[in-house]
Protein backbone atom coordinates (compact mmCIF):
# COMPACT_ATOMS: atom_id res chain seq x y z
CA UNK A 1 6.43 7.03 7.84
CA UNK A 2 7.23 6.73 4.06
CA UNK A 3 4.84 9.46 3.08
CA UNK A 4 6.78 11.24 5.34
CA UNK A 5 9.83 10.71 4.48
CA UNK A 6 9.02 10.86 0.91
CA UNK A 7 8.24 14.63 1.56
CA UNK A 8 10.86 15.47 3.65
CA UNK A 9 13.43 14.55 0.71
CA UNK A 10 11.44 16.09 -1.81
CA UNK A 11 12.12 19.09 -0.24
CA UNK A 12 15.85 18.70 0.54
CA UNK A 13 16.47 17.30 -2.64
CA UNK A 14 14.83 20.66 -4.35
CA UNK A 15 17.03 22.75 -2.01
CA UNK A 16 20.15 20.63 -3.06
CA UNK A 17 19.60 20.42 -6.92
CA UNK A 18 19.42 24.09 -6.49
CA UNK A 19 22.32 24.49 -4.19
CA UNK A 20 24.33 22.61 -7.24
CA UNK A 21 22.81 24.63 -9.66
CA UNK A 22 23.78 27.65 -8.31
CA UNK A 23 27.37 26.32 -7.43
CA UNK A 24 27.74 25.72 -10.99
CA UNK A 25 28.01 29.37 -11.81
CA UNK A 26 30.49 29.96 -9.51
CA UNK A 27 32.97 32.25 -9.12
CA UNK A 28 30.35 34.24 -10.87
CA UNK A 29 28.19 36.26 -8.65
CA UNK A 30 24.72 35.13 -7.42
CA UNK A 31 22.16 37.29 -7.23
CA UNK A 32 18.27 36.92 -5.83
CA UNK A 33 17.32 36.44 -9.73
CA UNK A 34 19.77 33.84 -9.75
CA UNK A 35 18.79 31.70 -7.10
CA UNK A 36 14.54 32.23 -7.73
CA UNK A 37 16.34 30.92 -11.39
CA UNK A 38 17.74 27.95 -9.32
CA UNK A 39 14.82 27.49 -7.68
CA UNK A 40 12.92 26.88 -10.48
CA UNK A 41 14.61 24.67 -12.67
CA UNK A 42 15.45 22.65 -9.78
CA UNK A 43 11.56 21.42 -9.39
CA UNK A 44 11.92 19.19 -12.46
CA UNK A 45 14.98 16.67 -11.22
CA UNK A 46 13.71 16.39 -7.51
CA UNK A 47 10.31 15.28 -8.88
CA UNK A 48 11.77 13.10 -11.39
CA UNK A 49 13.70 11.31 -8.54
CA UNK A 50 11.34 11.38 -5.86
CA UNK A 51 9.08 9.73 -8.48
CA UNK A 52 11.30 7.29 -9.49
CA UNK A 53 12.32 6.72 -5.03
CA UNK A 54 8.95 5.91 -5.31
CA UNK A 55 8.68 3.50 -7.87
CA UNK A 56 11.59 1.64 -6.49
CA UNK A 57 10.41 0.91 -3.28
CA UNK A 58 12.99 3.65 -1.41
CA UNK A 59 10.42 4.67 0.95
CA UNK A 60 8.82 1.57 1.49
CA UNK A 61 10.42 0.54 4.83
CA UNK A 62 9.74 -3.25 4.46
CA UNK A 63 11.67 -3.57 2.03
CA UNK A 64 14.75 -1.03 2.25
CA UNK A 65 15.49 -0.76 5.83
CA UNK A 66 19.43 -0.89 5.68
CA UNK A 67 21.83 1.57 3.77
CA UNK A 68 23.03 -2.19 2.43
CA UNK A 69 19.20 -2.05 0.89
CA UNK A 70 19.16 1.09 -0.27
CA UNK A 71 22.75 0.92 -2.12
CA UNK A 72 21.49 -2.11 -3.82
CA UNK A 73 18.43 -0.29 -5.43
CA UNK A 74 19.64 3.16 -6.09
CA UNK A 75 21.40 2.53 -8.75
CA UNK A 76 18.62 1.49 -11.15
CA UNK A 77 16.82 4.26 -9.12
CA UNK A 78 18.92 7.41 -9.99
CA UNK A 79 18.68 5.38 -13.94
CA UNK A 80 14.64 5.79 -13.62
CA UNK A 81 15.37 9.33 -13.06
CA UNK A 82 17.01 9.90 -15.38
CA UNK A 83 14.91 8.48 -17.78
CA UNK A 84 11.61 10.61 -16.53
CA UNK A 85 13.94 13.66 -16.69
CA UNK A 86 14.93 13.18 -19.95
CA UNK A 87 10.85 12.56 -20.87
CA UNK A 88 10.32 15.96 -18.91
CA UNK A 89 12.88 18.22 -20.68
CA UNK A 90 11.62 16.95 -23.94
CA UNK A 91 8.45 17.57 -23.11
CA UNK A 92 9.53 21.06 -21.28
CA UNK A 93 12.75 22.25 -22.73
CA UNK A 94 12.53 25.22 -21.22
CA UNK A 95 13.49 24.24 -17.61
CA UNK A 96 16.22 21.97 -19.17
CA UNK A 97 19.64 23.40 -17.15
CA UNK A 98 23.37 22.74 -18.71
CA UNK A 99 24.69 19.02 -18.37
CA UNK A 100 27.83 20.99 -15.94
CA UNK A 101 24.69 22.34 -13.71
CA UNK A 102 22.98 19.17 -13.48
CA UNK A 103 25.75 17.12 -12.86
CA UNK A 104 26.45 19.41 -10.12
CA UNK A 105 22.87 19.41 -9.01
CA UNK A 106 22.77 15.14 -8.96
CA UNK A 107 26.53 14.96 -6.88
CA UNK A 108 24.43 17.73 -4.48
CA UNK A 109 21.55 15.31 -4.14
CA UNK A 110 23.79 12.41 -3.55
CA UNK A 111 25.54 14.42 -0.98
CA UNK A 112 22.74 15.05 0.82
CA UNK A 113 20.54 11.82 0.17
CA UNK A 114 23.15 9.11 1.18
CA UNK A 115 24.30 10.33 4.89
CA UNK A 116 20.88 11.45 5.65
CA UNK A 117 19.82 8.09 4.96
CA UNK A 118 22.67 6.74 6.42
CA UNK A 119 22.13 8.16 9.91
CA UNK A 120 18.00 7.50 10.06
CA UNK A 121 19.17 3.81 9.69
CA UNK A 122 21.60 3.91 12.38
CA UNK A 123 19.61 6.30 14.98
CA UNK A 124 16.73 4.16 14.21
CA UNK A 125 18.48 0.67 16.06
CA UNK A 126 20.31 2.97 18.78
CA UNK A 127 19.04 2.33 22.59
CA UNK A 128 18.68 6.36 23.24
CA UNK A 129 16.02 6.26 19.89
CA UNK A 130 13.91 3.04 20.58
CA UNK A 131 10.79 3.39 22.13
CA UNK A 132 9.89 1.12 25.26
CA UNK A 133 6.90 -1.28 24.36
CA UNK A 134 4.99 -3.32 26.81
CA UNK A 135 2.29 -5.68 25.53
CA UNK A 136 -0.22 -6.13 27.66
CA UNK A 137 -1.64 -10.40 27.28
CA UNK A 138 -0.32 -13.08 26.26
CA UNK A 139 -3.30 -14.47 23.79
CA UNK A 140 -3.15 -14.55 19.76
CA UNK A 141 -3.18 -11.11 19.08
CA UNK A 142 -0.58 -10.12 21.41
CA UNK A 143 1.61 -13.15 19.48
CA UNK A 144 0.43 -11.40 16.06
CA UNK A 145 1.82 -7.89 17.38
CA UNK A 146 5.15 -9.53 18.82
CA UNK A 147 5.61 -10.56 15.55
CA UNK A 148 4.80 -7.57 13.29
CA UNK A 149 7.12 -5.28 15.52
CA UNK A 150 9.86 -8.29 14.97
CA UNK A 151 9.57 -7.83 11.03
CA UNK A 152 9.86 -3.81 11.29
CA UNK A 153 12.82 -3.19 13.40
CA UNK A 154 12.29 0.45 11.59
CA UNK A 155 9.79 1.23 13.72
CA UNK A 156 12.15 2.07 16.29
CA UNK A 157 10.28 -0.68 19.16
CA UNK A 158 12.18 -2.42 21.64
CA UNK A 159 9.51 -5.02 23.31
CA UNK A 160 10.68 -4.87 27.24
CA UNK A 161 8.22 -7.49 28.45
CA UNK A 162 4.91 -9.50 27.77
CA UNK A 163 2.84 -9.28 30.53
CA UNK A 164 -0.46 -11.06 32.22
CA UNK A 165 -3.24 -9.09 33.71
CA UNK A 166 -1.11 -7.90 36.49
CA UNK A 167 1.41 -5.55 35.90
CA UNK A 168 2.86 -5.12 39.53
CA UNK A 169 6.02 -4.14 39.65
CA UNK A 170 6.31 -4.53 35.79
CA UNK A 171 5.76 -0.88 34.81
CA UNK A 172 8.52 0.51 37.29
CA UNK A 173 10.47 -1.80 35.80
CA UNK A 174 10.51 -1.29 32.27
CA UNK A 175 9.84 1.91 31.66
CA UNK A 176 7.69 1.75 28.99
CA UNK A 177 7.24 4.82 27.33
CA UNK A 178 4.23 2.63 25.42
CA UNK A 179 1.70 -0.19 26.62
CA UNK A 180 -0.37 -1.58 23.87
CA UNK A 181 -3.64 -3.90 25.76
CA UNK A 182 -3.98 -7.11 23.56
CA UNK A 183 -5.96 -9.08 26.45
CA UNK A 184 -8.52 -11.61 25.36
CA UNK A 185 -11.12 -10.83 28.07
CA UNK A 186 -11.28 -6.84 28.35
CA UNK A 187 -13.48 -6.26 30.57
CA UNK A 188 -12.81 -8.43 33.36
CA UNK A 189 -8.97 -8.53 33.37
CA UNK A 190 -8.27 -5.25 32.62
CA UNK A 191 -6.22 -3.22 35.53
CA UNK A 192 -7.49 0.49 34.85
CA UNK A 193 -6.15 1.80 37.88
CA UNK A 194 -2.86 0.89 36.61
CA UNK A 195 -2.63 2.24 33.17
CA UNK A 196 -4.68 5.00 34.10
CA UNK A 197 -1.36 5.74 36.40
CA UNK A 198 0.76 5.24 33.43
CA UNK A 199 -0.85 7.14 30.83
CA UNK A 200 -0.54 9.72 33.54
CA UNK A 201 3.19 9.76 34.07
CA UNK A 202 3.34 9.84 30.03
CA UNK A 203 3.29 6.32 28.55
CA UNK A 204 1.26 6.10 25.60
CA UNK A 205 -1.58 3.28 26.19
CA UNK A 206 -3.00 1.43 22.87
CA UNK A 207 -5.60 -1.10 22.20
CA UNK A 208 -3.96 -4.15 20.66
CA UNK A 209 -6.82 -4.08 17.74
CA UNK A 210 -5.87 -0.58 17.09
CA UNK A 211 -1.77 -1.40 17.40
CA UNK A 212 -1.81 -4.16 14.80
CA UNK A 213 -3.73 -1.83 12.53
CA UNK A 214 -1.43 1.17 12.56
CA UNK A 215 0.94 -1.63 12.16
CA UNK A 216 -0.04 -3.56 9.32
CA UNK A 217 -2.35 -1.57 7.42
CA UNK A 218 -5.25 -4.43 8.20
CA UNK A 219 -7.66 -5.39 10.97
CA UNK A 220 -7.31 -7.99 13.11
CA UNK A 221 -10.92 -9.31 12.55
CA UNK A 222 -10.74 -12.67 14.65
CA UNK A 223 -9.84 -9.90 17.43
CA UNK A 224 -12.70 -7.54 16.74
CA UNK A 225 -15.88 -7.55 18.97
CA UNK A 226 -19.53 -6.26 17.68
CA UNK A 227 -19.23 -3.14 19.76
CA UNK A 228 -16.01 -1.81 17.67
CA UNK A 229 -18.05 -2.14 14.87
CA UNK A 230 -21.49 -0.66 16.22
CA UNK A 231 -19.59 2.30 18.03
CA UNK A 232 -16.48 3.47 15.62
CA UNK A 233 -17.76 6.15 13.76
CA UNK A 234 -15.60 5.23 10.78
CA UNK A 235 -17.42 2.94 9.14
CA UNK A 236 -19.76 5.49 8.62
CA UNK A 237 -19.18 7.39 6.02
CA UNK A 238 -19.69 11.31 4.59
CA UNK A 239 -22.18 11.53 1.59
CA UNK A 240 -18.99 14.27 0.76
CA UNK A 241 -16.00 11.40 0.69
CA UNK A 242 -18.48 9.22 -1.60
CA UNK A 243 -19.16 11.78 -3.71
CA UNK A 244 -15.88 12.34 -4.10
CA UNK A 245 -14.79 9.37 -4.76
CA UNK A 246 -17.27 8.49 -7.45
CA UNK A 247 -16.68 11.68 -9.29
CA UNK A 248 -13.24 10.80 -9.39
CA UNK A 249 -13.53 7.50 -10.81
CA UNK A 250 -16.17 8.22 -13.36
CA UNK A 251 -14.03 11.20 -14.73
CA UNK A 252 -10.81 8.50 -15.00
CA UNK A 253 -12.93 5.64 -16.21
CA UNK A 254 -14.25 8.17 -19.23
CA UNK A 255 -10.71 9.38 -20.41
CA UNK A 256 -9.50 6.13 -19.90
CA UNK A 257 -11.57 4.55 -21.93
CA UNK A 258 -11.39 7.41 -24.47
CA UNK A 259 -7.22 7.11 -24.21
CA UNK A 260 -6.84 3.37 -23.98
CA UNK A 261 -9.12 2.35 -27.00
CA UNK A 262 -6.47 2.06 -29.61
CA UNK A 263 -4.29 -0.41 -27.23
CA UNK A 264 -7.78 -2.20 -26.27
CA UNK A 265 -8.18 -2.84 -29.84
CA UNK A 266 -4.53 -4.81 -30.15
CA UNK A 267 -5.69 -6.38 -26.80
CA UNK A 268 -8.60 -7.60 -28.23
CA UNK A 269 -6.89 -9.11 -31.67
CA UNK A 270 -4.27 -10.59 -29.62
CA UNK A 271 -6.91 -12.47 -27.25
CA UNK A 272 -8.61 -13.96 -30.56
CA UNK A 273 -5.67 -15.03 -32.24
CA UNK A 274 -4.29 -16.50 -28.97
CA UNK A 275 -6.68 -18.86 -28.70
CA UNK A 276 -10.31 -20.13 -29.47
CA UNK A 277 -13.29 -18.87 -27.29
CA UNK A 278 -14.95 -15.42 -26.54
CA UNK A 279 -13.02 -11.97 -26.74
CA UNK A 280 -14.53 -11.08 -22.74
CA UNK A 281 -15.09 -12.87 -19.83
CA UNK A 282 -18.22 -11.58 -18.34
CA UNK A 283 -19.09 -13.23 -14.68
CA UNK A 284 -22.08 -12.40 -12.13
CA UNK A 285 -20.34 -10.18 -9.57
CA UNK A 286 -21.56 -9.00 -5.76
CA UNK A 287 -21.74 -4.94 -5.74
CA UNK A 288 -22.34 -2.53 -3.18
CA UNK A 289 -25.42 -3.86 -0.97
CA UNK A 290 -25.26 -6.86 -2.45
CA UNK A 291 -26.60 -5.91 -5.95
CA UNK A 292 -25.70 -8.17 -8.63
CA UNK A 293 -23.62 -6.98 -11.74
CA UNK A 294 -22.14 -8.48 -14.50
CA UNK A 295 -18.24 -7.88 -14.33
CA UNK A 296 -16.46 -7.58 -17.90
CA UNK A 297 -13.06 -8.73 -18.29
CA UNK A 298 -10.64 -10.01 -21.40
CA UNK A 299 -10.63 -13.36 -21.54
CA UNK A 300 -7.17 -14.89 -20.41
CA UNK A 301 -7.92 -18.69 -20.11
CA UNK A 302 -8.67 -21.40 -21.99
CA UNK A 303 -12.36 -22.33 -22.16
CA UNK A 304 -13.91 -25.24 -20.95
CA UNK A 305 -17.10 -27.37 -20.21
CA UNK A 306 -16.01 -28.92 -16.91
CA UNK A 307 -17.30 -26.89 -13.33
CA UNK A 308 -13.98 -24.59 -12.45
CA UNK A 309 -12.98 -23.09 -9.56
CA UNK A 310 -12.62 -19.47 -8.46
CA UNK A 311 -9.09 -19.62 -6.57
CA UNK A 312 -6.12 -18.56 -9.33
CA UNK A 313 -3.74 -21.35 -8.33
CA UNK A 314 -6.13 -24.15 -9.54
CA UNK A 315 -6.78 -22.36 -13.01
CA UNK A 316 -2.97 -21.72 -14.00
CA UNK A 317 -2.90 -24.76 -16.61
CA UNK A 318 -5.81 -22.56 -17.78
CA UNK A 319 -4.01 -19.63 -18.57
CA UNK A 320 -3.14 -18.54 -22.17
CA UNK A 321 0.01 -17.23 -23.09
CA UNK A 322 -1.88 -13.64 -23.90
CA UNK A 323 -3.75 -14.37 -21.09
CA UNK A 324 -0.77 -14.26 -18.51
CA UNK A 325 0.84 -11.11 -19.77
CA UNK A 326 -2.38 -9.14 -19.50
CA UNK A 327 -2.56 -11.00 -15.80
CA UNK A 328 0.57 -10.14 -14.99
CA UNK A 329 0.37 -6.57 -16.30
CA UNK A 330 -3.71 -6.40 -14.73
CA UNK A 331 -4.49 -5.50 -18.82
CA UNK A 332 -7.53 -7.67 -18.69
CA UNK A 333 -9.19 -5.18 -16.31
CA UNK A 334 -9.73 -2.41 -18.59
CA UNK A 335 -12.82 -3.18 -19.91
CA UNK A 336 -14.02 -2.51 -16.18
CA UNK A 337 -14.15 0.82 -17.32
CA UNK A 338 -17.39 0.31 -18.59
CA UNK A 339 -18.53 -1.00 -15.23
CA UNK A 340 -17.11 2.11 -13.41
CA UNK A 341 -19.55 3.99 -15.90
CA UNK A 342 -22.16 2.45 -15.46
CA UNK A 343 -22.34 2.54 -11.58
CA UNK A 344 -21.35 -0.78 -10.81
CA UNK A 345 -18.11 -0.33 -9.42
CA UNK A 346 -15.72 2.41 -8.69
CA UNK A 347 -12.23 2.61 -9.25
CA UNK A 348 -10.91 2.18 -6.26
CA UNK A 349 -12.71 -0.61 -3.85
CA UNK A 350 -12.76 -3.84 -2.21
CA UNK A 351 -12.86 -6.34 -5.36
CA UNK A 352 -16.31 -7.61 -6.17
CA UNK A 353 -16.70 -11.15 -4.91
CA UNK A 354 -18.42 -14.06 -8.14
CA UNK A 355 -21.93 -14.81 -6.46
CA UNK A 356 -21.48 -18.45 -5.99
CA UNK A 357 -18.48 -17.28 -3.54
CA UNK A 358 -21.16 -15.74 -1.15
CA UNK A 359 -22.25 -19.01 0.80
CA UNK A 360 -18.70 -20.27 1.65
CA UNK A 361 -17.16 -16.44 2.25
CA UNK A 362 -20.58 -15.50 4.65
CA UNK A 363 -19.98 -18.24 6.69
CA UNK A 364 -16.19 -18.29 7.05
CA UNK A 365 -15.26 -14.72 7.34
CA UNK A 366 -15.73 -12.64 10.08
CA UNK A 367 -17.58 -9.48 9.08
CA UNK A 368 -18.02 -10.77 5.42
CA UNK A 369 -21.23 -9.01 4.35
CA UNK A 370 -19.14 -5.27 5.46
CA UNK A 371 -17.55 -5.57 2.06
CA UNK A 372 -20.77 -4.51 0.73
CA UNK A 373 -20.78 -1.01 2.49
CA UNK A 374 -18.87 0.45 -0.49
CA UNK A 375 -18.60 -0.64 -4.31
CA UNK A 376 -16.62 -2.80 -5.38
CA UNK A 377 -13.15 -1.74 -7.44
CA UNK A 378 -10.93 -2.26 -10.46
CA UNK A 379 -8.00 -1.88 -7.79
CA UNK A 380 -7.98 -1.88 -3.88
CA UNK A 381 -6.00 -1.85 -1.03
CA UNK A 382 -6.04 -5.91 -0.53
CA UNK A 383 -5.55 -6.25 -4.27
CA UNK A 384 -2.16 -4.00 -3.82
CA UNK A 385 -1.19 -5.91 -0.99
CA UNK A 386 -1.70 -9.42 -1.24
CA UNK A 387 -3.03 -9.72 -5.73
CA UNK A 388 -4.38 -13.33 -5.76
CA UNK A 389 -5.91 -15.32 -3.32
CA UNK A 390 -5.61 -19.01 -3.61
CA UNK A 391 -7.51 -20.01 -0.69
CA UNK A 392 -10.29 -19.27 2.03
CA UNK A 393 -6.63 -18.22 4.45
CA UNK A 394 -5.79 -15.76 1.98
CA UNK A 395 -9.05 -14.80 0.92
CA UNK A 396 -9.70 -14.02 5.11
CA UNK A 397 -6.36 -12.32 4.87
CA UNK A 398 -7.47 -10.15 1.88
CA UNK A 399 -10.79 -8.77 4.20
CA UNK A 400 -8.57 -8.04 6.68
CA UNK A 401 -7.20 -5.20 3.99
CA UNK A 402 -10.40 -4.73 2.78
CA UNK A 403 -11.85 -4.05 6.26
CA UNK A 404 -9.34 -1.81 6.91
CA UNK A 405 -9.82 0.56 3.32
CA UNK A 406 -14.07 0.69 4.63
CA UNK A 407 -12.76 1.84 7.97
CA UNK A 408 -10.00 4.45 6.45
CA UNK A 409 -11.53 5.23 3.06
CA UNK A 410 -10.99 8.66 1.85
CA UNK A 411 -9.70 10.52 -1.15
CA UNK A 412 -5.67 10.44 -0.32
CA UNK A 413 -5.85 6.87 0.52
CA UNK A 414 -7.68 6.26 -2.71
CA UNK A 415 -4.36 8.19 -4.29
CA UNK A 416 -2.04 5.91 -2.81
CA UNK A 417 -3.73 2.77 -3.68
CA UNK A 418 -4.13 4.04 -7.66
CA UNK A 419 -0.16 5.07 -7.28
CA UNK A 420 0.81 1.68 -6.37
CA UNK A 421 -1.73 0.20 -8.56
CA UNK A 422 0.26 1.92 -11.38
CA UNK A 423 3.47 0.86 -9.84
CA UNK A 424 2.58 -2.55 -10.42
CA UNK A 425 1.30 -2.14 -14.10
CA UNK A 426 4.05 -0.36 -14.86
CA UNK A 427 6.98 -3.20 -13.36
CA UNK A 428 4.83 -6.05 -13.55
CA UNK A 429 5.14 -7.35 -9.94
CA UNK A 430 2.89 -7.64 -6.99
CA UNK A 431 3.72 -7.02 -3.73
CA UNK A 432 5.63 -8.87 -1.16
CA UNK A 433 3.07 -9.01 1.19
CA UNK A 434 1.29 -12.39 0.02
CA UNK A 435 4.86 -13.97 0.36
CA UNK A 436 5.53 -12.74 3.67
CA UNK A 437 2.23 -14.26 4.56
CA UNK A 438 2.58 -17.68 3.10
CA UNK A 439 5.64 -17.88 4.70
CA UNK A 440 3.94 -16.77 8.13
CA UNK A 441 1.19 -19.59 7.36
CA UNK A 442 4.05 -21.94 6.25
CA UNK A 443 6.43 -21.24 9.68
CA UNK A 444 3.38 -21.98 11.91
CA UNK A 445 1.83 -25.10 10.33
CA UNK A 446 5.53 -26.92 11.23
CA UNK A 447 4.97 -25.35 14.93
């Protein structure tokens, strides 16, 4: 939904900076030449802003989902734009426009961006809009789905009824233009004859494990049984998508080590003057197929001769005051780089697990030894979505994201993940997710 809506208004906006470019020379006459003129130099401030959208979370619908939201954040929005515009016309003066043409082009923009966003968020909670749902079990996945579709009321969902096995008169009733099947016991509870009649007279039909996917961006591993493993052909993939993706992250790990090596060189006096110990922290680290690699890091805590333990929470007296700004900022895994080189790890990947984490994680998390179908990366999909884990919870809720990126990987998720990756370098802040699911873990250990 956001990539879609992040395209959809880079287009209008294009059409509207132009529209106000080309109202600017009014009454003058407007000819073809004039408007292909238009055209052009309107490119620059609809990327700049879409960019900037972005970067501010304006198509991320868990966070802005009211116009109340999105009048909150466009402010310092439209000021990141401006900004990046400013950095391209210096950079490009020649599609630089008059300030009378783009002040005419942002008031266009505005014009267009605000009521169209406007009436999404009001069609989206309207009766005539929603979309019937009817989950199927009453078990802990169907609870987990109930409550995902309660935190996106974006979605457009309107849960009609939570049924048993036996849907009766429950179908006729409710009209569900969608039945999503989150039954514990498949195969013996499961009334085909029934939603084969539905899907029939046009009601979508979904497996739960596949719902709270879609959903969530994650698996629902407790939920998933051998043969969705054995039979998906996603987990398997193309020699072409690997390929792919390891060109890509060699070529980015060269430059970037090329690019960055002035700023790794402050890095590195500010780590030795901040404190006494060794300029890297180098660790044993699980790769793909469970080969063993040392992982290279800047050092950011304190060192000491005690046993410590792996889970960030119980090292933050640890931390040095270098230490948490490259934390903070994810500095301290540049030197990864070199890994990415040298085959160890890619750039985008499930994080590589320390070795003495692969007794405890084996026998706790479902589907543990899957994380070793791909290598390991400097950024991933958990790593966007949750950061930190601080316990063997979070660390199951981290494969869940990490089973999901094996299952999905390709090159245009890979994108997204380095985009938000640089999203949070660049402001400093994780995401919300890890929050939302303390909170969850919080709200149902007082149940």
């Amino acid at each position: 939904m956001g990539l879609t809506r992040a395209l959809l208004e880079a287009v209008l906006l294009w059409i509207s900076a132009s529209a106000g470019i080309v109202l600017w020379k009014q009454p003058a006459p407007v000819g073809w030449a004039d408007l292909l003129v238009a055209l052009q130099h309107a490119v620059a401030p609809a990327l700049c802003f879409v960019v900037s959208f972005y970067y501010n979370d304006l198509y991320d619908a868990r966070i802005v989902h009211s116009f109340r939201d999105l009048a909150m954040r466009i402010p310092q929005a439209f000021g990141v734009g401006f900004m990046l515009l400013a950095a391209c016309y210096t950079v490009f003066p020649d599609v630089r426009i008059s300030n009378g043409a783009f002040a005419m082009s942002v008031m266009a923009i505005l014009s267009v961006l605000l009521p169209l966003r406007g009436l999404s968020y009001t069609l989206m909670r309207r009766r005539p809009f929603l979309e019937r749902v009817l989950i199927l079990g009453r078990g802990p996945l169907a609870e987990k789905i109930l409550r995902e579709v309660a935190v996106r009321p974006y979605l457009g969902y309107e849960v009609t009824d939570v049924a048993d096995e036996q849907l009766g008169n429950i179908l006729e009733a409710t009209h569900a233009d969608r039945i999503i099947v989150a039954l514990a016991e498949r195969r013996a509870r499961l009334p085909v004859r029934q939603l084969l009649d539905a899907r029939i007279n046009g009601s979508v039909v979904e497996d739960g494990v596949d719902a709270y996917e879609r959903l969530t961006g994650k698996i629902a591993i407790e939920s998933l049984t051998p043969s969705n493993l054995i039979f998906s052909p996603d987990f398997k993939k193309s020699r072409f998508d690997l390929a792919v993706g390891r060109g890509v992250s060699l070529l980015i790990a060269i430059f970037g080590l090329i690019f960055s090596a002035p700023f790794l060189v402050l890095i590195a006096m500010a780590v030795k003057l901040d404190s006494k110990g060794p300029l890297f922290f180098i660790q044993e680290r699980l790769g793909r197929h469970g080969k063993r690699f040392k992982l290279v890091k800047f050092r950011t805590m304190r060192v000491v001769d005690c046993p410590t333990s792996e889970w960030a929470n119980d090292n933050s007296d640890r931390i040095t005051r270098v230490g948490k700004w490259l934390r903070k900022f994810r500095l301290d895994e540049l030197p990864q780089f070199v890994n990415v080189i040298h085959g160890d790890m890619n750039l985008v990947g499930p994080r590589p697990h320390p070795v003495s984490n692969l007794e405890l994680f084996g026998e706790e998390i479902p589907y543990y030894s899957l994380r070793a179908a791909v290598r390991p990366g400097i950024t991933g999909w958990a790593q966007v979505r949750l950061g930190y884990a601080n316990n063997l919870e979070e660390e199951t809720e981290k494969m869940r994201y990490d089973l999901y990126y094996i299952k999905r990987l390709s090159f245009w998720l890979d994108v997204r993940i380095l985009f938000d990756t640089v999203k949070i370098v660049i402001f400093g802040r994780g995401s919300e997710s890890l929050d939302a699911y303390r909170t969850e873990l919080a709200t149902e250990a007082t149940k």
